[in-house]
Protein backbone atom coordinates (compact mmCIF):
# COMPACT_ATOMS: atom_id res chain seq x y z
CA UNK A 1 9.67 -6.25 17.26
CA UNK A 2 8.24 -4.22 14.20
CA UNK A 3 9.73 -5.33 10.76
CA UNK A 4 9.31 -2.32 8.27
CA UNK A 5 9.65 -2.70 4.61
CA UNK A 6 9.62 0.73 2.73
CA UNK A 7 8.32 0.48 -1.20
CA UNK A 8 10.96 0.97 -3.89
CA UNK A 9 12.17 4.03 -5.01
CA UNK A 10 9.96 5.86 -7.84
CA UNK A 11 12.33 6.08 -10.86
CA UNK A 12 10.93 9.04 -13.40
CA UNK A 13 13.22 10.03 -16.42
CA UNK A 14 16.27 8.50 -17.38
CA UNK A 15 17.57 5.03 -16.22
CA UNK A 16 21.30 6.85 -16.62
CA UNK A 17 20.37 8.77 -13.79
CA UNK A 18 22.43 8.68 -10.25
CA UNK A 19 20.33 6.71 -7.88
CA UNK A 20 18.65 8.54 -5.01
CA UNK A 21 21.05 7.12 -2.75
CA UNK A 22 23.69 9.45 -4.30
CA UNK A 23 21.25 12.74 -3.43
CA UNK A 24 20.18 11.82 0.42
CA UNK A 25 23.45 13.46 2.39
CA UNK A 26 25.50 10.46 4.19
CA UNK A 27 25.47 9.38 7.15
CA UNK A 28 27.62 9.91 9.88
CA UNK A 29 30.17 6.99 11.45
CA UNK A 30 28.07 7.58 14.60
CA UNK A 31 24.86 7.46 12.92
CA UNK A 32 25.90 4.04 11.25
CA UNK A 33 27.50 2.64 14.27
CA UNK A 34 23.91 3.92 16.68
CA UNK A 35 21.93 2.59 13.68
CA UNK A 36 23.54 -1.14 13.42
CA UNK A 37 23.16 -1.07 17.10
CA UNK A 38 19.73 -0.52 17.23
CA UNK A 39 19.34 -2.98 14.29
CA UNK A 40 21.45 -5.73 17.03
CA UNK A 41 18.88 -4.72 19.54
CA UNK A 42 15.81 -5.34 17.41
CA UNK A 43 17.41 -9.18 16.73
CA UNK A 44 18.28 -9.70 19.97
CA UNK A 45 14.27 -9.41 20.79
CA UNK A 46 13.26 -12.07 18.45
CA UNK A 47 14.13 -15.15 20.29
CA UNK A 48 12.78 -13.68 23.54
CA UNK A 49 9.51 -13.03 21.57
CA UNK A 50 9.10 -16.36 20.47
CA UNK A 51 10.56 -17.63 24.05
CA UNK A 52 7.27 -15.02 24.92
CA UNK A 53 9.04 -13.23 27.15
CA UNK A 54 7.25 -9.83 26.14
CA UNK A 55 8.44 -7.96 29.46
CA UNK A 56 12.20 -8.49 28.47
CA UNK A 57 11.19 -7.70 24.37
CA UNK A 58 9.91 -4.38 26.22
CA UNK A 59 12.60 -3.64 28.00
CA UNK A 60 14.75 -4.23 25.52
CA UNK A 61 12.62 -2.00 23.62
CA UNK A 62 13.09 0.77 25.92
CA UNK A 63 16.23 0.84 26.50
CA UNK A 64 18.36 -0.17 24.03
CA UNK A 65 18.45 3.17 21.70
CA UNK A 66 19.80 4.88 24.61
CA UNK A 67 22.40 2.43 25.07
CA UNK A 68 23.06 2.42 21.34
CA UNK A 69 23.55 6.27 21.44
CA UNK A 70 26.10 5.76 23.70
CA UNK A 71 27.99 3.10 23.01
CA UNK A 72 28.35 4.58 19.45
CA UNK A 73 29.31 7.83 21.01
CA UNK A 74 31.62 6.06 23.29
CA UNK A 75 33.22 4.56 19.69
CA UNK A 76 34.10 7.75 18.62
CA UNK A 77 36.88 7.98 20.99
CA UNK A 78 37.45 4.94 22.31
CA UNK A 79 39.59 2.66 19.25
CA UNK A 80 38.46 -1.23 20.70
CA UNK A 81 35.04 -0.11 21.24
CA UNK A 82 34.82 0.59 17.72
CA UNK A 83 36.94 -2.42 16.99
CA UNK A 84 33.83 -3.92 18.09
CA UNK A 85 31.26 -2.01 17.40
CA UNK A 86 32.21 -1.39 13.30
CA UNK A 87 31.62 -4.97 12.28
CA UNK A 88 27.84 -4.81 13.22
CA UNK A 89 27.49 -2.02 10.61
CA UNK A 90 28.17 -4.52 7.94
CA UNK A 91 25.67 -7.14 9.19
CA UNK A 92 23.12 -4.75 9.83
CA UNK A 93 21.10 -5.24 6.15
CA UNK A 94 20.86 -8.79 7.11
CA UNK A 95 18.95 -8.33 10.70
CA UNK A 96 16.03 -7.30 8.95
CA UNK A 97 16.49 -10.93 7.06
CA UNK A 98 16.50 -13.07 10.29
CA UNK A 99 14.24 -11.14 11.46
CA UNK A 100 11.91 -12.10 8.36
CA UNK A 101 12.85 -15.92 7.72
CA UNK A 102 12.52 -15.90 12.24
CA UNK A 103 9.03 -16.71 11.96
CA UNK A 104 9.07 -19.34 9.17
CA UNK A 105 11.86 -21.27 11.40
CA UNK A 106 9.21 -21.45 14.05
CA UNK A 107 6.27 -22.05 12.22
CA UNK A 108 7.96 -25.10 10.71
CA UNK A 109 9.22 -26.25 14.72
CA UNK A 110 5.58 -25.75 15.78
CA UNK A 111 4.64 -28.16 12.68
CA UNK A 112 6.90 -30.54 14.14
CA UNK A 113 5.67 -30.31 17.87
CA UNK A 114 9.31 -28.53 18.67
CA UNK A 115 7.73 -25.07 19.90
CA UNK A 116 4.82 -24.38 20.91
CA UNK A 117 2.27 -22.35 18.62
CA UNK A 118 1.45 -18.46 19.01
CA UNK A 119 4.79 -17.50 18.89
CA UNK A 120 5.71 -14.61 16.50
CA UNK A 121 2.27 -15.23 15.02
CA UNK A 122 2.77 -19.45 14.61
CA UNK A 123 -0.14 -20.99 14.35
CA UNK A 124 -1.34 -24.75 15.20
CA UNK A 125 -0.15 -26.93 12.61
CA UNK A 126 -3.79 -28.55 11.56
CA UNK A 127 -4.77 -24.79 10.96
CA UNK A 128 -2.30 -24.07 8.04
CA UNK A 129 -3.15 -27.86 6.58
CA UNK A 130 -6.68 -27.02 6.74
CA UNK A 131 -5.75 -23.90 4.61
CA UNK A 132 -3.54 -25.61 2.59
CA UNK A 133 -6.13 -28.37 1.90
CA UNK A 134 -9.11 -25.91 1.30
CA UNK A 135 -6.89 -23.86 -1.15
CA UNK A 136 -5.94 -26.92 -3.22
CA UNK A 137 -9.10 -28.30 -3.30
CA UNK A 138 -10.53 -24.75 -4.48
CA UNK A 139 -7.85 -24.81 -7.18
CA UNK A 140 -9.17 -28.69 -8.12
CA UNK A 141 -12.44 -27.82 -8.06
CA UNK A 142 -12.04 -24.38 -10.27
CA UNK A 143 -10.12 -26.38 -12.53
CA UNK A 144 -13.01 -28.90 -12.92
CA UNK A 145 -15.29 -26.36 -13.34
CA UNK A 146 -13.74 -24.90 -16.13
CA UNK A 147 -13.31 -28.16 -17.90
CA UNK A 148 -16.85 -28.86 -17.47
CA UNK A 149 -17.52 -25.46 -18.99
CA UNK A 150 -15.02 -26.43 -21.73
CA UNK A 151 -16.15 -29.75 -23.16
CA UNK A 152 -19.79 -28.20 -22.91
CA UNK A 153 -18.78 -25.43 -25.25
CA UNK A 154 -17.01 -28.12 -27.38
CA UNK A 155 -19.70 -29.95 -27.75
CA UNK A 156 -21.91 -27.04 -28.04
CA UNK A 157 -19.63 -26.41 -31.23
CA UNK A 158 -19.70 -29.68 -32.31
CA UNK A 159 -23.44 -30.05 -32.54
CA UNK A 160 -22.77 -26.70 -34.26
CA UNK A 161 -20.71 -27.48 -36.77
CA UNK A 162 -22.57 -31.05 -37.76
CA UNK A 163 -25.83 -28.92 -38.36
CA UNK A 164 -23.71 -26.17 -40.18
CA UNK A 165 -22.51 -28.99 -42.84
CA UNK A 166 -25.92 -30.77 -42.58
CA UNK A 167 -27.00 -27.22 -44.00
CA UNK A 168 -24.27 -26.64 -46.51
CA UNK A 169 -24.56 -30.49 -48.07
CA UNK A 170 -28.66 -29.77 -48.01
CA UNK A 171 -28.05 -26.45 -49.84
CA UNK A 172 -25.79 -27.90 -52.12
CA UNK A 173 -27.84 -30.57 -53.35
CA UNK A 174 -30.96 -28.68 -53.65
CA UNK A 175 -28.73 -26.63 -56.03
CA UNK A 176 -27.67 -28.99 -57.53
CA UNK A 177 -31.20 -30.70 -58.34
CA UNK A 178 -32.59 -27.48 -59.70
């Protein structure tokens, strides 16, 4: 089930501008009923992906558009068919939302032993700890590092500065001796 993100719009001149939305020609009610159908289809495949049942994600994938074509056709004339069909226009912005937050839900079940890993791209639990782990400990350690580095430059400066006055109090009272 491909999830598709597209970057933002490119704003150039002035903020007071009409958004783009305002200049790309609208869609039709067919177009919007075809397209939340096809957005229905797309969230119906998730579960059987992570259930891996790929032959029923691809027939689902082959099929559906055509049946979303025409059931959204079939709305056009036929009132409780759009009666149903209309709602699915409004939840369509948030299939591509379960569709994203999908694979979290499962990653945390396979954490907890409740489905098994490889699903929608899970991975064993003791993989992402060892990740987790190694990326703290390369945070700890960086940190450490530049601590190190720090109180050897302070002392550095320390050393520095005693010798500087050592200098100043030497010049001064070889001045002041003359």
């Amino acid at each position: 089930m491909p999830i598709t993100s597209s970057p933002p719009p490119v704003r150039t001149g002035s903020a007071s501008r009409a958004p783009s939305a305002a200049r790309a020609p609208k869609k039709s009610m067919t177009e919007q009923r075809e397209e939340a159908l096809n957005g229905f289809g797309q969230l119906a495949q998730a579960p059987l992906i992570a259930l891996r049942q790929y032959a029923d994600v691809g027939a689902i994938s082959i099929h559906w558009p055509n049946i979303s074509r025409e059931v959204a056709g079939l709305a056009e004339t036929q009132e409780q068919v759009a009666r149903l069909v209309d709602p699915l226009i409004r939840i369509g912005p948030f299939t591509g939302l379960i569709a994203a937050v999908l694979p979290m839900i499962l990653q945390i079940g396979v954490n907890h032993n409740k489905v098994p890993a490889g699903a929608m791209g899970t991975v064993p639990a003791a993989s992402l700890t060892a990740q987790v782990e190694a990326n703290l400990a390369a945070v700890e350690l960086q940190a450490l590092q530049a601590q190190a580095e720090a109180e050897k430059q302070a002392a550095l400066m320390r050393e520095q500065i005693t010798r500087t006055r050592e200098e100043y109090v030497n010049a001064n009272s070889q001045g002041a001796g003359e």
